[in-house]
PDB file of N, CA and C in Angstrom:
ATOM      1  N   UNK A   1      -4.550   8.341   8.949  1.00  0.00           N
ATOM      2  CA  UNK A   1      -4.900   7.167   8.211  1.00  0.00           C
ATOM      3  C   UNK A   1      -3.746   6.720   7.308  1.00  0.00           C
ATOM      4  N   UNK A   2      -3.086   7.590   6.585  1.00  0.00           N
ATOM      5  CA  UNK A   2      -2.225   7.171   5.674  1.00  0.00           C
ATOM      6  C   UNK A   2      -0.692   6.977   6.545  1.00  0.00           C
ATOM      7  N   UNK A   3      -0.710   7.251   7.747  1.00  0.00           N
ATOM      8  CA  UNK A   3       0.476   6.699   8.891  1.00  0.00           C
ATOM      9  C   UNK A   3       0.069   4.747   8.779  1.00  0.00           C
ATOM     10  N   UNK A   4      -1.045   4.760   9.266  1.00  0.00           N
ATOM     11  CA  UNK A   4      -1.344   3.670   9.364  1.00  0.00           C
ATOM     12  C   UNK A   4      -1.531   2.736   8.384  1.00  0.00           C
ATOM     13  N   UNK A   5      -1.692   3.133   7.372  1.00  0.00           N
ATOM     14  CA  UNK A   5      -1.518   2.240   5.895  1.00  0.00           C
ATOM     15  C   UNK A   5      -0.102   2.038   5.846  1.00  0.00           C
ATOM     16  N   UNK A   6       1.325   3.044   6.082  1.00  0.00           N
ATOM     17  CA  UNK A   6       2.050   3.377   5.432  1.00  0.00           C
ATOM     18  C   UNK A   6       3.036   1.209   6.780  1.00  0.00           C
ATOM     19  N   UNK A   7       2.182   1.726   8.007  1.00  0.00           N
ATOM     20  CA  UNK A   7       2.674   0.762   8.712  1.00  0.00           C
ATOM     21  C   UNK A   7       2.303  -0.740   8.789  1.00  0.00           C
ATOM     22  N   UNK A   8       0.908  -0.368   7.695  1.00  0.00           N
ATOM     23  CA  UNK A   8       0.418  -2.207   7.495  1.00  0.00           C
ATOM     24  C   UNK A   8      -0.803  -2.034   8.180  1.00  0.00           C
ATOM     25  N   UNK A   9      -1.286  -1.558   8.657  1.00  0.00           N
ATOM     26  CA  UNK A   9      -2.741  -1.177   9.381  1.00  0.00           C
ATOM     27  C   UNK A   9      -3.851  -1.637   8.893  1.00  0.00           C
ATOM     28  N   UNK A  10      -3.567  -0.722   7.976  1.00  0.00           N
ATOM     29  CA  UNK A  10      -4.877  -0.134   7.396  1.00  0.00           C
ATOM     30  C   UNK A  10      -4.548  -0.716   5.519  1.00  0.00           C
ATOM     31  N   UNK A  11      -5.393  -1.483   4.720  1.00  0.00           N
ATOM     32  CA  UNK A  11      -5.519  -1.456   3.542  1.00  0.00           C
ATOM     33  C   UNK A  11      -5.875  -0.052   2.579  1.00  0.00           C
ATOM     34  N   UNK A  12      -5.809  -0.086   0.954  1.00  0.00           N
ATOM     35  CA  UNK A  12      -5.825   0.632   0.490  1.00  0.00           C
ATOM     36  C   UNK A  12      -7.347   1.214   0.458  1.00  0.00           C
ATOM     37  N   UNK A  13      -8.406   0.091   0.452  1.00  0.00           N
ATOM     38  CA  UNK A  13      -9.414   0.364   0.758  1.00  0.00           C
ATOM     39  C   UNK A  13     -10.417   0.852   1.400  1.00  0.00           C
ATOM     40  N   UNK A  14      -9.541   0.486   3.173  1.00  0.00           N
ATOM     41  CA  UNK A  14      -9.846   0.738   4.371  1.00  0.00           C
ATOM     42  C   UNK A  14      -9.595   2.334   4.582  1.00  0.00           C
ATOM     43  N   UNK A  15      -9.038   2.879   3.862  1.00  0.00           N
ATOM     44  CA  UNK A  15      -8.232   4.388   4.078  1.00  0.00           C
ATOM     45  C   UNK A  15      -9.154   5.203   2.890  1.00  0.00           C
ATOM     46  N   UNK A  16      -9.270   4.700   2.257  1.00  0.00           N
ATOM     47  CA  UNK A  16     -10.420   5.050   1.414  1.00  0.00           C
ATOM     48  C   UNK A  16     -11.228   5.360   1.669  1.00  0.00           C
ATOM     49  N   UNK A  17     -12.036   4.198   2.453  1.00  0.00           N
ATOM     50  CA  UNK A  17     -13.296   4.237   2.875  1.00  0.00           C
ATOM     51  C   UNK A  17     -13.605   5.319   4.000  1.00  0.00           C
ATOM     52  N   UNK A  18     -12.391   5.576   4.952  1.00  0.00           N
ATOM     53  CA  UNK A  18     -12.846   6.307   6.073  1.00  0.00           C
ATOM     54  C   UNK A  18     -12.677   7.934   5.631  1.00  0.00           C
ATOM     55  N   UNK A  19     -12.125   7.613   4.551  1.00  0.00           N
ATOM     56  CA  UNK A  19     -11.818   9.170   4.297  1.00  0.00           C
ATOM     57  C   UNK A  19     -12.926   9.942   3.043  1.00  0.00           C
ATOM     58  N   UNK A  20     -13.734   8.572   2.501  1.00  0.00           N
ATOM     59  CA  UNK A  20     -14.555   8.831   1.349  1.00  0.00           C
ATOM     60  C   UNK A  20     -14.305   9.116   0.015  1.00  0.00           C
ATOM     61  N   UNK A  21     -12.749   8.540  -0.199  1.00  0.00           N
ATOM     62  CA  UNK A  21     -12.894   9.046  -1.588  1.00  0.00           C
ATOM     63  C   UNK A  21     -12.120   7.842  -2.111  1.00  0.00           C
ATOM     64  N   UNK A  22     -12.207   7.577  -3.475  1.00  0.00           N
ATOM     65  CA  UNK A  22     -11.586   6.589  -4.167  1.00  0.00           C
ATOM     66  C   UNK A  22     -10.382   6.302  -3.628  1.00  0.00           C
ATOM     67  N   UNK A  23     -10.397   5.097  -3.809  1.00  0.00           N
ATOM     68  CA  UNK A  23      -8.908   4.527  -4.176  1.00  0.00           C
ATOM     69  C   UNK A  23      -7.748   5.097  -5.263  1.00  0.00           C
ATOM     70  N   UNK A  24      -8.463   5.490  -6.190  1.00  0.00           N
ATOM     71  CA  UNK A  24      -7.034   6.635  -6.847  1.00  0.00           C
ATOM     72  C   UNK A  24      -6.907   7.564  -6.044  1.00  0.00           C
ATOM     73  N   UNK A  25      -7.745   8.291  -5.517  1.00  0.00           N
ATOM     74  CA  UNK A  25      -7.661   9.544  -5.028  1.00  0.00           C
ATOM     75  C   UNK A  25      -6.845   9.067  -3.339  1.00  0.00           C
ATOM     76  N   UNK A  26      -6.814   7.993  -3.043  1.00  0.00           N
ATOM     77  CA  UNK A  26      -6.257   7.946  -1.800  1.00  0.00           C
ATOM     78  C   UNK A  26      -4.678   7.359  -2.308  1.00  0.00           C
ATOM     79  N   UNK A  27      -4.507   6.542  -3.651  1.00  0.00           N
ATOM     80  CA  UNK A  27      -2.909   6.893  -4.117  1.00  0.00           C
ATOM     81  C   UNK A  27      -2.554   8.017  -4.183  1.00  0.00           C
ATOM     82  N   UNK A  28      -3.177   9.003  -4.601  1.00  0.00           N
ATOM     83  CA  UNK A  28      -2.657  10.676  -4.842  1.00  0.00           C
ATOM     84  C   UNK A  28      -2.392  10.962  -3.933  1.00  0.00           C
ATOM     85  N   UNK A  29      -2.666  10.844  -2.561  1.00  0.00           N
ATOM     86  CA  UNK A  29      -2.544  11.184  -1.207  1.00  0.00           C
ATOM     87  C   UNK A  29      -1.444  10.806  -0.817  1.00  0.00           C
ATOM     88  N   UNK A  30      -1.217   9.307  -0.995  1.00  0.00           N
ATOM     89  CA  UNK A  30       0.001   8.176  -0.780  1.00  0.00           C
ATOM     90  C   UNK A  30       1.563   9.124  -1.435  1.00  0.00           C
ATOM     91  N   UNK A  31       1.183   9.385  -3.170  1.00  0.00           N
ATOM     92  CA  UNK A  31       2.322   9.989  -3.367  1.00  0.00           C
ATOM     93  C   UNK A  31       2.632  10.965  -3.177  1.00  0.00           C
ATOM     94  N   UNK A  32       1.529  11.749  -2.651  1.00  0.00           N
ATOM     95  CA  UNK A  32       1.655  13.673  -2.047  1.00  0.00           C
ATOM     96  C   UNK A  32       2.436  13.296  -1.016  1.00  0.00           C
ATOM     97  N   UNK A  33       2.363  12.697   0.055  1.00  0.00           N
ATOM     98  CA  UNK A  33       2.915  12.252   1.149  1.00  0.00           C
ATOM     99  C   UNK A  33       4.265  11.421   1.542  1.00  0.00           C
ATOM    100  N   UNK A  34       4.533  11.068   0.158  1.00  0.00           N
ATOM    101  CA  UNK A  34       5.631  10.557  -0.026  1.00  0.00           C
ATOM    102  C   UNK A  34       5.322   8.954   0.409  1.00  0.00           C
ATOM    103  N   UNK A  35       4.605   7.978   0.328  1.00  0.00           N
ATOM    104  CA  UNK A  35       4.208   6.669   1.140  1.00  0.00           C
ATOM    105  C   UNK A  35       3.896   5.949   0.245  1.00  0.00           C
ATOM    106  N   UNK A  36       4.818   5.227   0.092  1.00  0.00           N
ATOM    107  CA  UNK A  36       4.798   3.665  -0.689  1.00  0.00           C
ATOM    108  C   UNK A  36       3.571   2.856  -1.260  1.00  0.00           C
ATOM    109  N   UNK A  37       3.366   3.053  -2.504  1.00  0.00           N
ATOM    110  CA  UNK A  37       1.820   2.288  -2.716  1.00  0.00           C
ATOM    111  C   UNK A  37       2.108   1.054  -2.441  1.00  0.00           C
ATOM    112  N   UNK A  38       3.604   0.407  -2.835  1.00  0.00           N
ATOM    113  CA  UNK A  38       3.446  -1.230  -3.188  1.00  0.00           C
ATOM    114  C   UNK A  38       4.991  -1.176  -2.217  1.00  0.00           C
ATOM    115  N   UNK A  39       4.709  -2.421  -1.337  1.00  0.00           N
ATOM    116  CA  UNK A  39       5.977  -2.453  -1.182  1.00  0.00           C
ATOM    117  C   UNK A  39       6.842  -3.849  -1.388  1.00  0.00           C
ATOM    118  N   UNK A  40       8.055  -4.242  -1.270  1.00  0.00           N
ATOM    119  CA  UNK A  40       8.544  -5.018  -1.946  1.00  0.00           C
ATOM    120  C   UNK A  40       9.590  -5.568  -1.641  1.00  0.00           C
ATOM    121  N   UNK A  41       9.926  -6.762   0.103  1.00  0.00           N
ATOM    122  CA  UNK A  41      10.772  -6.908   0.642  1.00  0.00           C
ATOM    123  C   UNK A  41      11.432  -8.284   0.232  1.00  0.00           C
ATOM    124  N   UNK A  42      12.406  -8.650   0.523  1.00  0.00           N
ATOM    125  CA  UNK A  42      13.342  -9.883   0.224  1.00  0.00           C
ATOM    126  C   UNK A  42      12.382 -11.423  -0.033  1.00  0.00           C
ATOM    127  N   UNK A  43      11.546 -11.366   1.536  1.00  0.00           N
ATOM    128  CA  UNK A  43      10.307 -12.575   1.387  1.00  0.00           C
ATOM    129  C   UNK A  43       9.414 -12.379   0.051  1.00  0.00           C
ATOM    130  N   UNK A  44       8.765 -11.483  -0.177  1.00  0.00           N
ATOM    131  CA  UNK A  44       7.803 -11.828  -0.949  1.00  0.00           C
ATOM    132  C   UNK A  44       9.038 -11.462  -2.284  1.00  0.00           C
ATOM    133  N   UNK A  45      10.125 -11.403  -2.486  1.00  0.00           N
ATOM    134  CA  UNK A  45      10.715 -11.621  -3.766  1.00  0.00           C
ATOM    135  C   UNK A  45      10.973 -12.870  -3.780  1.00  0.00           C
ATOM    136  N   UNK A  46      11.844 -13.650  -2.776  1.00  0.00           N
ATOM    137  CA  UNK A  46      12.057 -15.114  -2.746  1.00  0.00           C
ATOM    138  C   UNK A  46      10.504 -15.779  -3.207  1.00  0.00           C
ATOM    139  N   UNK A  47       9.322 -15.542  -2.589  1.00  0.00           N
ATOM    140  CA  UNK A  47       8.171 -15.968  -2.922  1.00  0.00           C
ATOM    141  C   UNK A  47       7.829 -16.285  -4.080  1.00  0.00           C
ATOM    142  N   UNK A  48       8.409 -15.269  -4.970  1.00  0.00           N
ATOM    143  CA  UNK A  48       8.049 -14.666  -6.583  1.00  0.00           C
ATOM    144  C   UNK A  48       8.928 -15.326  -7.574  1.00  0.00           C
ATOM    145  N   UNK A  49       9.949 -15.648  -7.161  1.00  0.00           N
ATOM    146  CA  UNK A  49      10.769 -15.973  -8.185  1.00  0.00           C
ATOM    147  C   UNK A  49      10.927 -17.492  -7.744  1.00  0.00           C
ATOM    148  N   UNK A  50      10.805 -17.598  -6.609  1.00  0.00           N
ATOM    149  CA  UNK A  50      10.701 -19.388  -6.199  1.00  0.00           C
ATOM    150  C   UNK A  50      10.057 -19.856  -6.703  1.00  0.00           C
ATOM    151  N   UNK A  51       8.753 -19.529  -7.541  1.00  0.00           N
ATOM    152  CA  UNK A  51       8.330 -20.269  -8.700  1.00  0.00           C
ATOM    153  C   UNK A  51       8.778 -20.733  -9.858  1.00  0.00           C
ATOM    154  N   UNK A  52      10.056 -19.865 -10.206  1.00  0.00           N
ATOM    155  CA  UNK A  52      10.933 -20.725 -10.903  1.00  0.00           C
ATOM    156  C   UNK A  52      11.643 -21.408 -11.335  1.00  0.00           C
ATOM    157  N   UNK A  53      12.030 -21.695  -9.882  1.00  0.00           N
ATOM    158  CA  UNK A  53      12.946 -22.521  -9.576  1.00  0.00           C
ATOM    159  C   UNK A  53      12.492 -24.350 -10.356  1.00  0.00           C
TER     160      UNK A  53
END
């Protein structure tokens, strides 16, 4: 499950849900595992700051 989050799959919720336990408890998993809670590529920065333009 957390392969498939880590690839866009699966939401934070969705991984949650199948596994039964919170959403914190499935970040704890994320950072045991070493897997990116948030991620943060060139598009959605242009996105972000193009509002100020």
């Amino acid at each position: 499950m957390l392969k498939a989050y880590d690839r866009g799959e699966l939401s934070l919720g969705q991984v949650a849900n199948i596994l039964n336990i919170s959403k914190s408890e499935t970040m704890e998993l994320l950072k045991k595992y070493d897997i990116p809670f948030v991620r943060v590529d060139s598009e959605y920065l242009e996105q972000e700051f193009g509002a100020f333009k």
